[in-house]
PDB file of N, CA and C in Angstrom:
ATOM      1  N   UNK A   1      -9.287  31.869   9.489  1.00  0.00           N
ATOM      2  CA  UNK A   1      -8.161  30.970   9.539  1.00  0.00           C
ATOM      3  C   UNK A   1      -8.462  29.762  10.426  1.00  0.00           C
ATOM      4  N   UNK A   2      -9.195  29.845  11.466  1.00  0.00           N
ATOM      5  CA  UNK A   2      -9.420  28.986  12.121  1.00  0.00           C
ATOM      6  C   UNK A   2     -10.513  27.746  11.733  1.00  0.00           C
ATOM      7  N   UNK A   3     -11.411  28.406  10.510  1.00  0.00           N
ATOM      8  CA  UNK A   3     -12.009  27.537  10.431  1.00  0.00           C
ATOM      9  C   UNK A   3     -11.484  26.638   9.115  1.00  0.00           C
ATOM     10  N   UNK A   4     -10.654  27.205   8.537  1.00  0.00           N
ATOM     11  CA  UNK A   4      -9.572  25.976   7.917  1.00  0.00           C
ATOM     12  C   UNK A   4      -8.836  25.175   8.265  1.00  0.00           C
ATOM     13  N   UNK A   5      -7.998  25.411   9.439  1.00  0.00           N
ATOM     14  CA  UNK A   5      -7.808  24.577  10.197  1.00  0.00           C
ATOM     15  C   UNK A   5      -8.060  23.866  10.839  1.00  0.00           C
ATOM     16  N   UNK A   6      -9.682  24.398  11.704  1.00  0.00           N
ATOM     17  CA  UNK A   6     -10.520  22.883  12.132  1.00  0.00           C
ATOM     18  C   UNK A   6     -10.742  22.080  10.635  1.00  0.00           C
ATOM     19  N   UNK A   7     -10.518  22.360   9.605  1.00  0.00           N
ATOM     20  CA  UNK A   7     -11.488  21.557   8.157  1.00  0.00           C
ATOM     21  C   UNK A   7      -9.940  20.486   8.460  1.00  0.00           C
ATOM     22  N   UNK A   8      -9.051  21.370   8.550  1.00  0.00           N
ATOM     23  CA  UNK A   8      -8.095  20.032   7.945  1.00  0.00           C
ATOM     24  C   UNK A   8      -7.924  19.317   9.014  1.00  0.00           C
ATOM     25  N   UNK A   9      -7.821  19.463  10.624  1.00  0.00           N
ATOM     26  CA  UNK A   9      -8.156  18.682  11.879  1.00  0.00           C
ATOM     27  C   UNK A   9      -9.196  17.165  11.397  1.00  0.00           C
ATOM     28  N   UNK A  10     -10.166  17.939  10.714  1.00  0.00           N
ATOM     29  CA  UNK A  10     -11.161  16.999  10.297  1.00  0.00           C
ATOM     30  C   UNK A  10     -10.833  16.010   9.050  1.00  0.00           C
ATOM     31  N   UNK A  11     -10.141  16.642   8.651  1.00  0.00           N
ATOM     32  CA  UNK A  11      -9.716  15.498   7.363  1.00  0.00           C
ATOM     33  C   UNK A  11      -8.647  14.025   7.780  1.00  0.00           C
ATOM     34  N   UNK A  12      -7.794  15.255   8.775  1.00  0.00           N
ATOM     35  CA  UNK A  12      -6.547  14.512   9.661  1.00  0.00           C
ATOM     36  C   UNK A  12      -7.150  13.315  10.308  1.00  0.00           C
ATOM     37  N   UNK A  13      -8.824  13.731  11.083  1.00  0.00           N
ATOM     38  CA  UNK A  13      -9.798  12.864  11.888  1.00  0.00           C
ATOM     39  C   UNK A  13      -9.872  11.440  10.745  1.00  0.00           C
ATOM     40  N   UNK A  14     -10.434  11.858   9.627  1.00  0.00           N
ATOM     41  CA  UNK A  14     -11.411  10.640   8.817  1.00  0.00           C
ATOM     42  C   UNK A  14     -10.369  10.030   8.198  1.00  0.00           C
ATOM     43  N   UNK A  15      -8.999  10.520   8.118  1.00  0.00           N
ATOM     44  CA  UNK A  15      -7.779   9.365   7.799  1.00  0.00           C
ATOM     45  C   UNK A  15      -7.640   8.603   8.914  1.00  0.00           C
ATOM     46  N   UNK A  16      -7.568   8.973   9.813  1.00  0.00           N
ATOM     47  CA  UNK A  16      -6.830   7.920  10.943  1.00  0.00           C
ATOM     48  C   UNK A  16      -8.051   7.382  11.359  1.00  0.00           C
ATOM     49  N   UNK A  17      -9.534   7.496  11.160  1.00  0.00           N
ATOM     50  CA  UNK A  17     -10.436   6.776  11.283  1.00  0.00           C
ATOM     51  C   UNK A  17     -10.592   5.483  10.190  1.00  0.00           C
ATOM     52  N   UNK A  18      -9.867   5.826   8.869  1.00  0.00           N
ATOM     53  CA  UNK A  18      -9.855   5.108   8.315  1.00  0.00           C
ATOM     54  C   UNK A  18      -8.901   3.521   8.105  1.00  0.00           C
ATOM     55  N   UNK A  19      -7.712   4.408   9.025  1.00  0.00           N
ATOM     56  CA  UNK A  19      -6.400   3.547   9.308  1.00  0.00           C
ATOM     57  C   UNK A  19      -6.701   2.350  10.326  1.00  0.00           C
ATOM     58  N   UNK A  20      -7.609   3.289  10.751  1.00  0.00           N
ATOM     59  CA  UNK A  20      -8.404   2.318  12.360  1.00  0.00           C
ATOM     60  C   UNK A  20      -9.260   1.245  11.447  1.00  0.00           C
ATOM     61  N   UNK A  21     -10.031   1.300  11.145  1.00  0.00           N
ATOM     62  CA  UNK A  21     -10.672   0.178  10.105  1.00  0.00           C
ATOM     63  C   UNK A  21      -9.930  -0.809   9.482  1.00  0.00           C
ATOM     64  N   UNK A  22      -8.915  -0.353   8.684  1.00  0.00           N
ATOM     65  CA  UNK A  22      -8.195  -1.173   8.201  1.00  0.00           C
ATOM     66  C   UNK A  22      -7.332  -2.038   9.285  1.00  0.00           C
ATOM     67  N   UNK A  23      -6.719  -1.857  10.314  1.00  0.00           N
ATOM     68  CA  UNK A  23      -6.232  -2.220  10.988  1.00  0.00           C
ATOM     69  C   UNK A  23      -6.776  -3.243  11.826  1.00  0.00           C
ATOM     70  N   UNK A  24      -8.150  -2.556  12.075  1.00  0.00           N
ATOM     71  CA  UNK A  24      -9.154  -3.512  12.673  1.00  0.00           C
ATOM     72  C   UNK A  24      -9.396  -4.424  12.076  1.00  0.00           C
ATOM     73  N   UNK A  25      -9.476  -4.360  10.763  1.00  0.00           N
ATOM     74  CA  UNK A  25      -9.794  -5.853   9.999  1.00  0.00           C
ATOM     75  C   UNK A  25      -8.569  -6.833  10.370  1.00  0.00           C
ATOM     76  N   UNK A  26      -7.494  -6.420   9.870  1.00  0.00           N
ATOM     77  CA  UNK A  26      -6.028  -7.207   9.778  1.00  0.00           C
ATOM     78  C   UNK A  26      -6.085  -7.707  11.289  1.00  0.00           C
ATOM     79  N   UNK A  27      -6.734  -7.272  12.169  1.00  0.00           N
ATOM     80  CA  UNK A  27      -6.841  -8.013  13.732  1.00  0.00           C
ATOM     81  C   UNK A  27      -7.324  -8.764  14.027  1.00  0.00           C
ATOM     82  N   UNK A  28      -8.471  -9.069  13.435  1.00  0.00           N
ATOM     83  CA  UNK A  28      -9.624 -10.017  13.159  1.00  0.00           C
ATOM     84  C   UNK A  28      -9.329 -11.018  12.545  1.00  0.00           C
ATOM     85  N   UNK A  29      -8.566 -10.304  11.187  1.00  0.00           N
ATOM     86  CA  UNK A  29      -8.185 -11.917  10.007  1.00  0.00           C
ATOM     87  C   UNK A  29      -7.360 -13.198  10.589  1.00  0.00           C
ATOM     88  N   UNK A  30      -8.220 -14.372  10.426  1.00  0.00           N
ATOM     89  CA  UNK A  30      -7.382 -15.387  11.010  1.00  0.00           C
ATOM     90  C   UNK A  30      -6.743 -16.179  10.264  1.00  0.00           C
ATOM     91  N   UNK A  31      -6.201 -15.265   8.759  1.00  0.00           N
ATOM     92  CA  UNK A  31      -5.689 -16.219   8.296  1.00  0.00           C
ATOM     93  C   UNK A  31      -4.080 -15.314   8.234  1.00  0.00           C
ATOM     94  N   UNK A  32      -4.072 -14.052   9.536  1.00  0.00           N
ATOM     95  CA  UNK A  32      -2.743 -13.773   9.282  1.00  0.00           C
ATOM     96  C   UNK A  32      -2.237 -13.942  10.965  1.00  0.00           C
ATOM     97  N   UNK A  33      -1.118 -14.131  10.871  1.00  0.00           N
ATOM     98  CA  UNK A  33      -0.379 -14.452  12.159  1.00  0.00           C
ATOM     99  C   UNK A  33      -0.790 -13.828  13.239  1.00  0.00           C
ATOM    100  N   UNK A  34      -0.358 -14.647  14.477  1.00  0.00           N
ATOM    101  CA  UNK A  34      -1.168 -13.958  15.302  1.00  0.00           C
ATOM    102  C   UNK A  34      -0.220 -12.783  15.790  1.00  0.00           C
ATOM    103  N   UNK A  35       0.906 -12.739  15.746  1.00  0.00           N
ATOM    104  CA  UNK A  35       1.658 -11.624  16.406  1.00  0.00           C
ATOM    105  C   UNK A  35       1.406 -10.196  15.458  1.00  0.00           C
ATOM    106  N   UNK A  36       1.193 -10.512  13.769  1.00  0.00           N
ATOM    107  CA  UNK A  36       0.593  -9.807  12.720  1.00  0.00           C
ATOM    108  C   UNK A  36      -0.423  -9.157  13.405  1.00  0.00           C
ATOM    109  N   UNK A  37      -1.554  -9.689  14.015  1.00  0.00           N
ATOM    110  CA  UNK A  37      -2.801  -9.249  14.398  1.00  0.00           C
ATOM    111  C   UNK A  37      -2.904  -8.143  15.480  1.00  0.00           C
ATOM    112  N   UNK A  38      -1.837  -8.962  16.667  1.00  0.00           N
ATOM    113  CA  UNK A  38      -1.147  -7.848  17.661  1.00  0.00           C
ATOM    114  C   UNK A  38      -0.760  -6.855  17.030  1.00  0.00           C
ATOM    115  N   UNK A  39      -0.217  -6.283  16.427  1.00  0.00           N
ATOM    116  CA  UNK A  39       0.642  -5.405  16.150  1.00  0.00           C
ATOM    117  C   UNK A  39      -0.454  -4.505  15.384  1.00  0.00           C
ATOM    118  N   UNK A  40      -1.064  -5.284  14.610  1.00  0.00           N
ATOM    119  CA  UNK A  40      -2.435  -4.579  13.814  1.00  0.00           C
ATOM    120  C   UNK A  40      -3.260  -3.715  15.520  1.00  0.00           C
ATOM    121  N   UNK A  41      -3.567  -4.629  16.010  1.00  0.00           N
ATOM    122  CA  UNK A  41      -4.567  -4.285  16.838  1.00  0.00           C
ATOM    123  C   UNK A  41      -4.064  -3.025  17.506  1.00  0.00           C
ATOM    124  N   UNK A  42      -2.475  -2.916  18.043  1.00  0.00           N
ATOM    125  CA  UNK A  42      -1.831  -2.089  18.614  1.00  0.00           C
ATOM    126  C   UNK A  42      -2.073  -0.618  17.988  1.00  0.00           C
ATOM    127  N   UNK A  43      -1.385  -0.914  16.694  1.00  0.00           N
ATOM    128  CA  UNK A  43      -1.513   0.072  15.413  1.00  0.00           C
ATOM    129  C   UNK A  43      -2.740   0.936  15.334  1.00  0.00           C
ATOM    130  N   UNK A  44      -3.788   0.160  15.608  1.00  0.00           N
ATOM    131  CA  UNK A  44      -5.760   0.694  15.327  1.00  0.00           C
ATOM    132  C   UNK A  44      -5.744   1.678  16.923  1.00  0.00           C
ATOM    133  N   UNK A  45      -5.431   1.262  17.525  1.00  0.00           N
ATOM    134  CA  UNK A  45      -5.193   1.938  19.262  1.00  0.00           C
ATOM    135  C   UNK A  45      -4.882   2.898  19.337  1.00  0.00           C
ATOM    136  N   UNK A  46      -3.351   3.336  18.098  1.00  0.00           N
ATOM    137  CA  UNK A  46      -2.764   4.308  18.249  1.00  0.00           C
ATOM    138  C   UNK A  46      -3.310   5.334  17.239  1.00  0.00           C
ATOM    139  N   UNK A  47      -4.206   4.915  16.349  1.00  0.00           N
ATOM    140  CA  UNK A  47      -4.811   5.241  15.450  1.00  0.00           C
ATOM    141  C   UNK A  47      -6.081   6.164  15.980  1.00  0.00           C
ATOM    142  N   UNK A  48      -6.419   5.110  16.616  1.00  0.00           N
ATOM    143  CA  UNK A  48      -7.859   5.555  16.966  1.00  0.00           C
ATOM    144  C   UNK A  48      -7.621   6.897  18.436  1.00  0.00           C
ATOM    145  N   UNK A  49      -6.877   6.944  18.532  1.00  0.00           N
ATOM    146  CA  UNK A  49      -6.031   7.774  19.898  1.00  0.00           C
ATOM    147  C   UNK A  49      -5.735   9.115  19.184  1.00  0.00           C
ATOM    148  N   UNK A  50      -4.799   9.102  17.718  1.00  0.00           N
ATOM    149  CA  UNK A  50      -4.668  10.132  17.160  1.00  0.00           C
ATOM    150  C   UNK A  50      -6.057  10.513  16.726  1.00  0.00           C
ATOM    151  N   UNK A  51      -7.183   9.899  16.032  1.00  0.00           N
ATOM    152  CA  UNK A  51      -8.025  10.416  15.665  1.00  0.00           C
ATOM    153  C   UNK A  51      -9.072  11.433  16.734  1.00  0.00           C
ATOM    154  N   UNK A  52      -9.215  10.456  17.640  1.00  0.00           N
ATOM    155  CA  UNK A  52      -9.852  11.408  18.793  1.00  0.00           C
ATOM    156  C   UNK A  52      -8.722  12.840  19.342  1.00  0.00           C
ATOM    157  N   UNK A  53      -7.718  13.251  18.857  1.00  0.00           N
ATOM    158  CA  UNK A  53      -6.716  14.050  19.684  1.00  0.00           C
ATOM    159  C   UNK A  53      -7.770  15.349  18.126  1.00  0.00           C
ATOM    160  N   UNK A  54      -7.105  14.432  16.805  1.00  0.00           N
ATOM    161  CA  UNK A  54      -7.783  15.533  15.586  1.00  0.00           C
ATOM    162  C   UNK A  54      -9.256  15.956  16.327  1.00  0.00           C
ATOM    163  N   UNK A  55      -9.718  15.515  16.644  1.00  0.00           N
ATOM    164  CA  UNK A  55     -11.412  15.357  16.656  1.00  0.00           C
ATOM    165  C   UNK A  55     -11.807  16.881  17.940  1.00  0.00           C
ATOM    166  N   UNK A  56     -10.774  15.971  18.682  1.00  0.00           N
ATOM    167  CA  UNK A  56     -10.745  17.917  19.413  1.00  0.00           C
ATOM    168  C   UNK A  56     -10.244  18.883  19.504  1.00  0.00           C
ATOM    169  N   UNK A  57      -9.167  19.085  18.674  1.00  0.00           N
ATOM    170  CA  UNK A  57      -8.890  20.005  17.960  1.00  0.00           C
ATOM    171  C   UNK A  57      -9.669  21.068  17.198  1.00  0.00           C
ATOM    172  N   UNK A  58     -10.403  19.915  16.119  1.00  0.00           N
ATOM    173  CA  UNK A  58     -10.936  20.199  15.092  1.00  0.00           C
ATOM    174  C   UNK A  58     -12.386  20.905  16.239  1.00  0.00           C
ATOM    175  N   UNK A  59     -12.768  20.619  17.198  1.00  0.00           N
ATOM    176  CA  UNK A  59     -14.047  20.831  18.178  1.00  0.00           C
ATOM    177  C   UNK A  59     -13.176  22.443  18.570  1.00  0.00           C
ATOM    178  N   UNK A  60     -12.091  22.046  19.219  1.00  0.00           N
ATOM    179  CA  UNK A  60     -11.780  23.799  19.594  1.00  0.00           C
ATOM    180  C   UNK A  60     -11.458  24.613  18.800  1.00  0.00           C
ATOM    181  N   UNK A  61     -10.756  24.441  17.285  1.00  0.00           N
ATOM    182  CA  UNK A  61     -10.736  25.601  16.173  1.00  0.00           C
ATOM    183  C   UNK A  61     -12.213  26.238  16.098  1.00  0.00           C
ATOM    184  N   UNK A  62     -13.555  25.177  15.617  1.00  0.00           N
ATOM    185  CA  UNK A  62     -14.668  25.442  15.228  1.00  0.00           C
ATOM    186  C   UNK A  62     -15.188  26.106  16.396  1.00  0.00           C
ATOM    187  N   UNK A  63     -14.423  26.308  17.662  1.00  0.00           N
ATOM    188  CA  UNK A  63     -15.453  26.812  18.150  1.00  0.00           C
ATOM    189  C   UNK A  63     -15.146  28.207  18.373  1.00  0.00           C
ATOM    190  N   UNK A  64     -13.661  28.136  18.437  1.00  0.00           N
ATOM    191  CA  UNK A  64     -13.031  29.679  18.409  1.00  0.00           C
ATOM    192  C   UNK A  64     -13.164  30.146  17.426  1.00  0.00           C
ATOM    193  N   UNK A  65     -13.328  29.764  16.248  1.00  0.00           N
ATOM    194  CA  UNK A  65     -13.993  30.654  14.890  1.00  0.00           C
ATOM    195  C   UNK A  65     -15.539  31.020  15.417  1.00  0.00           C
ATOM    196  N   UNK A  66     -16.089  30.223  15.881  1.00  0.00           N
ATOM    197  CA  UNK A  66     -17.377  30.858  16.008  1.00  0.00           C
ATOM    198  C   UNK A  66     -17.887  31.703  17.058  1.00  0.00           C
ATOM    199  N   UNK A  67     -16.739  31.855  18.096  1.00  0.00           N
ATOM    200  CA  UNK A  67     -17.142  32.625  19.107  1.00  0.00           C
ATOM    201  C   UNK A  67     -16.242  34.367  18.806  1.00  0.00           C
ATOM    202  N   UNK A  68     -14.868  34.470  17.251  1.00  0.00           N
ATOM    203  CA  UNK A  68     -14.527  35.317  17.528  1.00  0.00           C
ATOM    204  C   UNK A  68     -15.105  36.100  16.309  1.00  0.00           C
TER     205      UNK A  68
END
């Protein structure tokens, strides 16, 4: 059980890694507003914050599957 749940930790990871990308672009683009960009940039922060929270999760399921 645990090691399905680290799988989906990990899936949870490579979405919000992906949200982070996108976001990151829209921060960069200078052809969208700048308060747009803020809010992007904010967004990728909180993104990239959830992804690292999945990421160790997904590190302590895999490891309690493998130690029980």
């Amino acid at each position: 059980m645990d090691a399905i749940k680290a799988g989906v930790e990990k899936i949870k990871e490579a979405t919000e890694e992906k949200k982070v990308d996108t976001k990151l672009q829209k921060s960069t683009d200078p052809n969208v507003k700048p308060s747009e960009r803020m809010d992007a940039q904010f967004e990728a922060d909180k993104a990239a914050a959830k992804a690292a929270e999945h990421h160790s999760k997904a590190e302590q399921l895999k490891n309690k599957h493998a130690h029980s």
